[in-house]
C-alpha atoms as a PDB file:
ATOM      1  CA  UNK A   1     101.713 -20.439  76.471  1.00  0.00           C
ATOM      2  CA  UNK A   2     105.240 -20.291  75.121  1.00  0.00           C
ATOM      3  CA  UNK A   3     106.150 -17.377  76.934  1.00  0.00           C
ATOM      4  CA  UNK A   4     105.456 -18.419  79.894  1.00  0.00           C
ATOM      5  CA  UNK A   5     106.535 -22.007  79.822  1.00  0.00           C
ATOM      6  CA  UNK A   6     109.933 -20.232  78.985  1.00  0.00           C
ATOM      7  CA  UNK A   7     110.063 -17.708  81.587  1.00  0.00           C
ATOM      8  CA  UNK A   8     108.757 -20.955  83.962  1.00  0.00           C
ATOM      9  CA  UNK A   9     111.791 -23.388  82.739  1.00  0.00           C
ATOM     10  CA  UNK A  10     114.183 -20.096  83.619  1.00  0.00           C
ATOM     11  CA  UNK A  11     112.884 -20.740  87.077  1.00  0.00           C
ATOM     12  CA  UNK A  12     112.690 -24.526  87.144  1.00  0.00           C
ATOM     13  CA  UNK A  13     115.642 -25.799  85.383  1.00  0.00           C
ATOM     14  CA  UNK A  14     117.925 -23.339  87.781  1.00  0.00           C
ATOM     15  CA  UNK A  15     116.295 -25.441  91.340  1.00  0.00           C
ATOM     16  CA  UNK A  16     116.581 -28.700  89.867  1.00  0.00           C
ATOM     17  CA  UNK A  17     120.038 -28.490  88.221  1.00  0.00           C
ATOM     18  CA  UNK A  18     121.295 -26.974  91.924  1.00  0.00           C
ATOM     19  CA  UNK A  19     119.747 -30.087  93.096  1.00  0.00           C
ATOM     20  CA  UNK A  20     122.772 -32.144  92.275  1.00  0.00           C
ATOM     21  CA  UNK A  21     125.445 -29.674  93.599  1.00  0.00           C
ATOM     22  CA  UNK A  22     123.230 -29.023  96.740  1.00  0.00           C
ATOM     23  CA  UNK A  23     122.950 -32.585  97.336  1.00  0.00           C
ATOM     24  CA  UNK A  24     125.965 -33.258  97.794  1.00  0.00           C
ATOM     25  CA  UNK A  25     126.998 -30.825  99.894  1.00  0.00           C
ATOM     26  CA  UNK A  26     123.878 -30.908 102.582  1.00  0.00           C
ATOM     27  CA  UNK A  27     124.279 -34.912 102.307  1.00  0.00           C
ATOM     28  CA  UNK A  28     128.257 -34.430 103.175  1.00  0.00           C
ATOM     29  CA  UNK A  29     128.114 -31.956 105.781  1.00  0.00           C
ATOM     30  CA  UNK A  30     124.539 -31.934 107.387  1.00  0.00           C
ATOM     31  CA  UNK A  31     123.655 -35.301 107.204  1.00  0.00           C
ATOM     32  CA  UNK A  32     127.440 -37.238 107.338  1.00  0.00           C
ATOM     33  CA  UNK A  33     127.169 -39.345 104.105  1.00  0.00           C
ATOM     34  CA  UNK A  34     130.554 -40.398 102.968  1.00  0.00           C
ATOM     35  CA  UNK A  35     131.806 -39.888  99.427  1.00  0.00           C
ATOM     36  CA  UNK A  36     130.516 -43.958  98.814  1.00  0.00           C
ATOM     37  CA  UNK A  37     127.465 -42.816 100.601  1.00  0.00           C
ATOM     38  CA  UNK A  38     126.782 -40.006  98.103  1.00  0.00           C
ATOM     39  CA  UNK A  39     127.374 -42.357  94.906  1.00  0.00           C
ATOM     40  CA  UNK A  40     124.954 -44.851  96.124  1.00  0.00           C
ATOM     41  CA  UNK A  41     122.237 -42.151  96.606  1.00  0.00           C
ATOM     42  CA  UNK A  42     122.711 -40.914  93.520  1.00  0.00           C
ATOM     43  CA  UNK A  43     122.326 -44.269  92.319  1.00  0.00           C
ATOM     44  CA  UNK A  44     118.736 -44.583  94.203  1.00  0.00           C
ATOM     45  CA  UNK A  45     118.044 -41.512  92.771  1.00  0.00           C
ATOM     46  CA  UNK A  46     118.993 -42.575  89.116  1.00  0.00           C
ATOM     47  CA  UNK A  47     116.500 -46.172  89.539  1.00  0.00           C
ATOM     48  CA  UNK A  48     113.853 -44.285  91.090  1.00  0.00           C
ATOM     49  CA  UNK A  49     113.115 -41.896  87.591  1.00  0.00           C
ATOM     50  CA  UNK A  50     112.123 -45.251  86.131  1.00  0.00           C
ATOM     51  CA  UNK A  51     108.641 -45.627  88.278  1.00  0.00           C
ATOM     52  CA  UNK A  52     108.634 -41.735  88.128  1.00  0.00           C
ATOM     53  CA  UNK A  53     108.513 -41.994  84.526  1.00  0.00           C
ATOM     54  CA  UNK A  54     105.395 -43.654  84.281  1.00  0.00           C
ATOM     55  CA  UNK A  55     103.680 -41.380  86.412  1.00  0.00           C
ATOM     56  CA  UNK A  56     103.797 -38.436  84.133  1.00  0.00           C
ATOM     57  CA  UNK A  57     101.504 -40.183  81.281  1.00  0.00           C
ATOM     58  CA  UNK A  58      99.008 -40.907  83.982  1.00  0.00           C
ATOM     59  CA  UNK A  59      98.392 -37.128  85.492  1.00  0.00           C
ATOM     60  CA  UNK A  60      98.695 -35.322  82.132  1.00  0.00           C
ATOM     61  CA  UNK A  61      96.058 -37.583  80.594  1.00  0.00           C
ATOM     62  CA  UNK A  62      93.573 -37.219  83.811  1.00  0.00           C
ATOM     63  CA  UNK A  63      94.468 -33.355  83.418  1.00  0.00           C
ATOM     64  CA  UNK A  64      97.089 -31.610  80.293  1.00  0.00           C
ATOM     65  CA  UNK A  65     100.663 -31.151  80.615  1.00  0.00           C
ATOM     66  CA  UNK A  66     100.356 -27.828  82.077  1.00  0.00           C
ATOM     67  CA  UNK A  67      98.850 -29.044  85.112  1.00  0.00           C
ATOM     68  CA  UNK A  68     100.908 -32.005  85.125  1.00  0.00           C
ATOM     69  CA  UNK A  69     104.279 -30.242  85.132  1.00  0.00           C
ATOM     70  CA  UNK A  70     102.866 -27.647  87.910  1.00  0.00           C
ATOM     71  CA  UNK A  71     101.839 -30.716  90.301  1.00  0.00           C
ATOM     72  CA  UNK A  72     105.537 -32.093  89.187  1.00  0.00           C
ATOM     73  CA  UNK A  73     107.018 -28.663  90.454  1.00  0.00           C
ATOM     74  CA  UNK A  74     105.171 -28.664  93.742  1.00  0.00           C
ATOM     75  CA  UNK A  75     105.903 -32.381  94.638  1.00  0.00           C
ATOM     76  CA  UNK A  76     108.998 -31.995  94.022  1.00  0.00           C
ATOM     77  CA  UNK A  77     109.393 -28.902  96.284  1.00  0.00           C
ATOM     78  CA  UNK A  78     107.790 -30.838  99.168  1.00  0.00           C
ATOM     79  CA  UNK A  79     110.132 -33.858  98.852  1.00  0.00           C
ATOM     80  CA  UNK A  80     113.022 -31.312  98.837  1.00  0.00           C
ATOM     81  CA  UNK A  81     112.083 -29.880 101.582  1.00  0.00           C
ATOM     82  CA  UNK A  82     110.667 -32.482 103.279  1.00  0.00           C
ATOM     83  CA  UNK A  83     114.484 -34.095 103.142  1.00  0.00           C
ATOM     84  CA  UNK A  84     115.856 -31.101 104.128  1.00  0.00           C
ATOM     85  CA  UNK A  85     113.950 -30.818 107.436  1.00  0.00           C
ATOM     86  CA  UNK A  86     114.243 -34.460 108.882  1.00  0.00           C
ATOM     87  CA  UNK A  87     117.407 -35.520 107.074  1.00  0.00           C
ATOM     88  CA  UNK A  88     119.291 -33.836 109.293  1.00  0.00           C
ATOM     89  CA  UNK A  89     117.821 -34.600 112.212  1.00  0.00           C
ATOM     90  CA  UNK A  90     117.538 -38.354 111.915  1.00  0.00           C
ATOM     91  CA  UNK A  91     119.996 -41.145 113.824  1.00  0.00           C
ATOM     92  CA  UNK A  92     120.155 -42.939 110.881  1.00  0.00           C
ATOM     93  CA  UNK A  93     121.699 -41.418 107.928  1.00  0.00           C
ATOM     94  CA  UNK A  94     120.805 -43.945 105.788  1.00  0.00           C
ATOM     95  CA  UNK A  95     117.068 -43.221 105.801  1.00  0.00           C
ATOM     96  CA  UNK A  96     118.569 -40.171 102.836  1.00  0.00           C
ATOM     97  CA  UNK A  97     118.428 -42.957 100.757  1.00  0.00           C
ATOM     98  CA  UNK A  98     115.163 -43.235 100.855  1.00  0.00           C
ATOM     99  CA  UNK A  99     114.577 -39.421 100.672  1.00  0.00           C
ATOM    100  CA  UNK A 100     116.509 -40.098  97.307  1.00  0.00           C
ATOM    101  CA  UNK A 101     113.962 -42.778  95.829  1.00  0.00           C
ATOM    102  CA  UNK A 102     111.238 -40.115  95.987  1.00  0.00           C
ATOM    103  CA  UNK A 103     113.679 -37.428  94.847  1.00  0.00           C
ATOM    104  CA  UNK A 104     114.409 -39.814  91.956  1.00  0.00           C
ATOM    105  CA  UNK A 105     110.409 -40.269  91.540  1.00  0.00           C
ATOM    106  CA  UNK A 106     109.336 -36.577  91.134  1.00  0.00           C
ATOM    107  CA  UNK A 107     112.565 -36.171  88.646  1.00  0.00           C
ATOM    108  CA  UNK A 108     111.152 -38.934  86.737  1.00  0.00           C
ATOM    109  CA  UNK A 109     108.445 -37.264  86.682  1.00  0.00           C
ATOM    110  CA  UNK A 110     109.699 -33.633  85.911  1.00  0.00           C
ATOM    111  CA  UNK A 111     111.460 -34.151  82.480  1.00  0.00           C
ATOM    112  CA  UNK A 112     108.820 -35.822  80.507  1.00  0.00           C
ATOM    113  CA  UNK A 113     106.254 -33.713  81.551  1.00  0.00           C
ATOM    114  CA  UNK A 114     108.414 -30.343  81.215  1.00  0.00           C
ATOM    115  CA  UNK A 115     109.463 -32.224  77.173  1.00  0.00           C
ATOM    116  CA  UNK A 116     105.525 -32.784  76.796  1.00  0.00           C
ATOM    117  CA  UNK A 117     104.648 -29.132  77.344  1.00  0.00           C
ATOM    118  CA  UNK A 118     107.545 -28.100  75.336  1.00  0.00           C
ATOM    119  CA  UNK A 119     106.221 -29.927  72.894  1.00  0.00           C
ATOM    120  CA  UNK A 120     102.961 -28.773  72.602  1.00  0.00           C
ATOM    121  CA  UNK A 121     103.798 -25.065  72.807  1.00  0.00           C
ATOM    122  CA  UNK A 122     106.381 -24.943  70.215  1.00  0.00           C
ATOM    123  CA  UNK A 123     105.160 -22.803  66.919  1.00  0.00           C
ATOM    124  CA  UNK A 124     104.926 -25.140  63.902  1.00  0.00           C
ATOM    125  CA  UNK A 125     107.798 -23.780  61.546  1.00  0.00           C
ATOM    126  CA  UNK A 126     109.984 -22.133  64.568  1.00  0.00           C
ATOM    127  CA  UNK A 127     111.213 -25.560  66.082  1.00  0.00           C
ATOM    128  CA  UNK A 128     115.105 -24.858  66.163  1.00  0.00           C
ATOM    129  CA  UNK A 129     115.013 -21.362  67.323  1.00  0.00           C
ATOM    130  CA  UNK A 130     112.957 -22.040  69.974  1.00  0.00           C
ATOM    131  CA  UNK A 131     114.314 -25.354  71.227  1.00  0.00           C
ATOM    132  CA  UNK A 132     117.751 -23.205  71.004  1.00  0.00           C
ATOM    133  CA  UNK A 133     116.196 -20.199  73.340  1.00  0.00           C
ATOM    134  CA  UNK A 134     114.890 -22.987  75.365  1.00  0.00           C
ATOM    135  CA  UNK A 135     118.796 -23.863  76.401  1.00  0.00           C
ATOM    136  CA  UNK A 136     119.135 -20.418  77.575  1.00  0.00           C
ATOM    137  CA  UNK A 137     116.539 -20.159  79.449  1.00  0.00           C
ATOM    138  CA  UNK A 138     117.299 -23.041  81.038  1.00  0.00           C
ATOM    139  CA  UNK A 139     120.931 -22.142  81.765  1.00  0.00           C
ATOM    140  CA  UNK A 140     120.490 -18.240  82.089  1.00  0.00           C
ATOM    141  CA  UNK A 141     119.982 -18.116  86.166  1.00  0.00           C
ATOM    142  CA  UNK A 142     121.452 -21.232  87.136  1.00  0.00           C
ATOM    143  CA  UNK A 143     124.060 -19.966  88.951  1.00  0.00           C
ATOM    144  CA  UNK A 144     121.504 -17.929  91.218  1.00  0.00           C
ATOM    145  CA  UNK A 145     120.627 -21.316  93.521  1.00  0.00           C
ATOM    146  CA  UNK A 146     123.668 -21.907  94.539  1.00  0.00           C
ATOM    147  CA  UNK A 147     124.880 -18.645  95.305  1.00  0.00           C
ATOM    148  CA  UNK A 148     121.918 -18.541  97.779  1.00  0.00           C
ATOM    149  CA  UNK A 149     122.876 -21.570  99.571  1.00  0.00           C
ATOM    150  CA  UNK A 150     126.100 -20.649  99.963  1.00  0.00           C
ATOM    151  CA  UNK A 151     125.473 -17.128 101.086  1.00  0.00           C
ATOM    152  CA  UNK A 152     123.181 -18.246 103.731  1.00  0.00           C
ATOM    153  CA  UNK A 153     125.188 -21.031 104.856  1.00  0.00           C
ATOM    154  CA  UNK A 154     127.969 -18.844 104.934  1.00  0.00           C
ATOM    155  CA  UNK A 155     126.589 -16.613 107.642  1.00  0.00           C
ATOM    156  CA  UNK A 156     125.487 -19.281 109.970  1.00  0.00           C
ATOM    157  CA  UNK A 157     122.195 -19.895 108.299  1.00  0.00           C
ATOM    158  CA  UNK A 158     121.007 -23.759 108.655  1.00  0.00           C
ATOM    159  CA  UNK A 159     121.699 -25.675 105.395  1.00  0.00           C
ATOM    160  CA  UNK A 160     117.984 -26.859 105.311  1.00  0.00           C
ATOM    161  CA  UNK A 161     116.836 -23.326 104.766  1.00  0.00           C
ATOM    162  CA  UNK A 162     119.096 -22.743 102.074  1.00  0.00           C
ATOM    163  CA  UNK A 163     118.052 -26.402 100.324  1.00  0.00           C
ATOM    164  CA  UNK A 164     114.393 -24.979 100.655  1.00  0.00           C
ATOM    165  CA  UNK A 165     115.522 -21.062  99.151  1.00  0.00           C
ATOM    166  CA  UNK A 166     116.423 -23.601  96.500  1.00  0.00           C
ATOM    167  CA  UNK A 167     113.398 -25.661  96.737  1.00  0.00           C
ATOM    168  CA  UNK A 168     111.900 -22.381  96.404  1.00  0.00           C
ATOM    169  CA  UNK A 169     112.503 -21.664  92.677  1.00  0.00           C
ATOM    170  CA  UNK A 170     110.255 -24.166  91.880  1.00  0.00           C
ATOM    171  CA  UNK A 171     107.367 -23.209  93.573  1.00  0.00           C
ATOM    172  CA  UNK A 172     107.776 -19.660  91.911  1.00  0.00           C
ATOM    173  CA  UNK A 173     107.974 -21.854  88.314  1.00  0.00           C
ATOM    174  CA  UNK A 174     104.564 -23.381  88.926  1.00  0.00           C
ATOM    175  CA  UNK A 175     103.246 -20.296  90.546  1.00  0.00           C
ATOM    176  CA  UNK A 176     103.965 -18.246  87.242  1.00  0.00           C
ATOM    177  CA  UNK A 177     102.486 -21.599  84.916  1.00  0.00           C
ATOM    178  CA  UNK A 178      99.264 -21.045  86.906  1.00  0.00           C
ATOM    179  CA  UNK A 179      98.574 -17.598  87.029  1.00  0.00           C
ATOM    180  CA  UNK A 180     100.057 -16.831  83.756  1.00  0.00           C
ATOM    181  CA  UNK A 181      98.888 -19.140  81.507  1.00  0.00           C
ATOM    182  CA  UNK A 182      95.418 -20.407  80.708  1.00  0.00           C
ATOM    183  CA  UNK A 183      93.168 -23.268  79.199  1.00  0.00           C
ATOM    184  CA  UNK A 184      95.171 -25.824  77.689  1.00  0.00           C
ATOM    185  CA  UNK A 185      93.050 -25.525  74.686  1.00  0.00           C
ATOM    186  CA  UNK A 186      93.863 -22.070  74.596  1.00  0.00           C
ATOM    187  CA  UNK A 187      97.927 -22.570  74.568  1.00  0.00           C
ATOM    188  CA  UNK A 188      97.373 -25.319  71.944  1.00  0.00           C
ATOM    189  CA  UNK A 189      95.571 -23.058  69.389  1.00  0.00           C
ATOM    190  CA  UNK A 190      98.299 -20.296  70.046  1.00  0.00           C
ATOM    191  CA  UNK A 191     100.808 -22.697  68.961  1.00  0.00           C
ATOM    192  CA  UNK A 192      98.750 -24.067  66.257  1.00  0.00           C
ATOM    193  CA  UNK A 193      98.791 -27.284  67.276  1.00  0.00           C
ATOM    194  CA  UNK A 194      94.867 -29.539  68.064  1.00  0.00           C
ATOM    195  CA  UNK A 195      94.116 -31.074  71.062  1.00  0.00           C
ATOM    196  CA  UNK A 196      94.157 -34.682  68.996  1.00  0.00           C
ATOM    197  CA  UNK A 197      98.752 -33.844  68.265  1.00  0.00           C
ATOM    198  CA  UNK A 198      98.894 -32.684  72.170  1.00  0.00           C
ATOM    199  CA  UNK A 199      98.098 -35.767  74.077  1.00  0.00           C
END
């Protein structure tokens, strides 16, 4: 379980921390957002985690926090690249801003799902070691998003398909969750920890 949560938050942290940078360039240049424009969606963004909080309690109790924080990753791929494909497109830039609500949303729900299963997977005894590996994971291919996007949007490749390349690294995250790991119960006994600590 720990393993592959890791090698999954290598994957997932990279996408979601080039979501900021990547943001603000497709908003600029694709979909003609001024610099006010930006702040303010950022801002939606920011008040929609609040609802998106409260959604992550609700699917890891109907399921575990494995499942939750895969159905996290895959929203949040859809709204990424749903945004990415109509954004530009639309007459009315400000309809981002509602692209950024739901952005906000799956966010909201991303982080305390992703802490949950942290949590749970963490070897009684090996808490600061691990949480410390966990920062490097999370940092070690960061740089990897961005240097897509602006590869293919350096040779005339639309923006959108670099936001979804991006998108992309989270898909691959919850692909890995599913086929690597397997019953919840499973992943709890590994790390030592009952069912009764977990949720």
């Amino acid at each position: 379980g720990l393993l592959w949560f890791l090698v999954a938050e290598v994957f997932a942290q990279s996408s979601v921390g080039a979501l900021t940078t990547l943001s603000v360039v497709y908003l600029n240049d694709v979909v003609g957002l001024n610099t006010t424009d930006v702040n303010f969606f950022f801002l939606v963004v920011l008040f929609g985690t609040i609802p998106g909080a409260s959604i992550a309690p609700i699917v890891t109790k109907r399921s575990n926090p494995n499942v939750a924080w895969q159905i996290s990753m895959v929203s949040l791929f859809i709204t990424i690249v749903t945004g990415a494909f109509t954004l530009g497109d639309t007459p009315n830039k400000y309809f981002s801003f509602i692209w950024g609500y739901f952005v906000g949303l799956n966010l909201g729900w991303f982080y305390p799902t992703e802490n949950l299963f942290f949590s749970c997977v963490l070897p009684k005894g090996s808490e600061a070691e691990i949480a410390g590996f966990r920062v490097i994971c999370s940092m070690i291919l960061s740089w990897l998003p961005p240097l897509l996007f602006s590869l293919m949007v350096s040779n005339g490749i639309d923006p959108k398909w670099g936001m979804m390349a991006m998108a992309g690294f989270e898909i691959f995250a919850a692909l890995l969750l599913a086929v690597g790991t397997g019953k919840w119960e499973d992943i709890l006994l590994e790390s030592g920890r009952s069912e009764t600590q977990a949720v």
